[in-house]
Protein backbone atom coordinates (compact mmCIF):
# COMPACT_ATOMS: atom_id res chain seq x y z
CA UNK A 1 24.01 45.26 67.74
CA UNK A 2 20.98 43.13 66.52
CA UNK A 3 20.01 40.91 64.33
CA UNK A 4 17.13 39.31 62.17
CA UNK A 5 18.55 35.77 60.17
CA UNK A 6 16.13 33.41 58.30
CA UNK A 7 18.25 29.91 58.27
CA UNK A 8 17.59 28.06 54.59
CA UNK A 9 18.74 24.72 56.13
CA UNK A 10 15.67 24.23 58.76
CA UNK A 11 13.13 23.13 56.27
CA UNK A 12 10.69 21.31 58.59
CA UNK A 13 6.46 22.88 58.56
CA UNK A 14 7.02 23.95 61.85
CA UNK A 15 10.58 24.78 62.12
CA UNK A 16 12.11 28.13 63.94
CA UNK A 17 13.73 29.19 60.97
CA UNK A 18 14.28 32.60 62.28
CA UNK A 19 16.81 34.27 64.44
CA UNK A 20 16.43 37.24 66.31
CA UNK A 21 20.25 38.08 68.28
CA UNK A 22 20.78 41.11 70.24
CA UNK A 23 24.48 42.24 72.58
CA UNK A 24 26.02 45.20 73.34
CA UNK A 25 25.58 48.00 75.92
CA UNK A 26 23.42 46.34 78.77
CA UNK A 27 23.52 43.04 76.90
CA UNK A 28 27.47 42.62 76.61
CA UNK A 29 27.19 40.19 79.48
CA UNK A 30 23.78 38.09 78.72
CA UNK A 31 22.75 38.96 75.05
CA UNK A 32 19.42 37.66 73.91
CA UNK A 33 18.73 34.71 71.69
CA UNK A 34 15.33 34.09 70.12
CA UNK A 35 14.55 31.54 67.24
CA UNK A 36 10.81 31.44 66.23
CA UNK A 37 9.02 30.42 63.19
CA UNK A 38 8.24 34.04 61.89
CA UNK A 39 10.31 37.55 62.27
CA UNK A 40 7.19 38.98 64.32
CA UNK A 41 7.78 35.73 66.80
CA UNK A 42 11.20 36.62 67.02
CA UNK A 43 11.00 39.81 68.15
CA UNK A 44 8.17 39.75 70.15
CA UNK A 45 9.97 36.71 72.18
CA UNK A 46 13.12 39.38 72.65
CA UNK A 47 11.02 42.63 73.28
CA UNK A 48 9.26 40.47 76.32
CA UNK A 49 12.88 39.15 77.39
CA UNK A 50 14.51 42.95 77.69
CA UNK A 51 10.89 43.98 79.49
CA UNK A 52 11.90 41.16 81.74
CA UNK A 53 15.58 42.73 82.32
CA UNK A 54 14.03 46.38 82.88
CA UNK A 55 15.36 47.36 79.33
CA UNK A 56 11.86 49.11 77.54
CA UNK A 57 12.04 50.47 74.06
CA UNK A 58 9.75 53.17 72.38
């Protein structure tokens, strides 16, 4: 499963308002957890953890 959140409540400029959450399969044990400022942060933060855990996507 995955998921892409935008959190109302973190108002700051500069804040990591966005949530990127992956688990399941491979990830049942150690999902991933990325907040970043943008959606594009987000997942380019996760796509660069699972390349680190030998999981690539096409």
């Amino acid at each position: 499963m995955a998921m892409v959140k935008i959190d109302g409540e973190r108002q700051e400029p500069d804040a990591r308002r966005w949530t990127f959450v992956v688990t399941g399969g491979a990830l049942t044990a150690a999902p991933i957890r990325v907040d970043a400022a943008s959606p594009a942060d987000c997942l380019e933060d996760a796509l660069q953890i699972l390349r680190e855990r030998g999981i690539e996507l096409s």
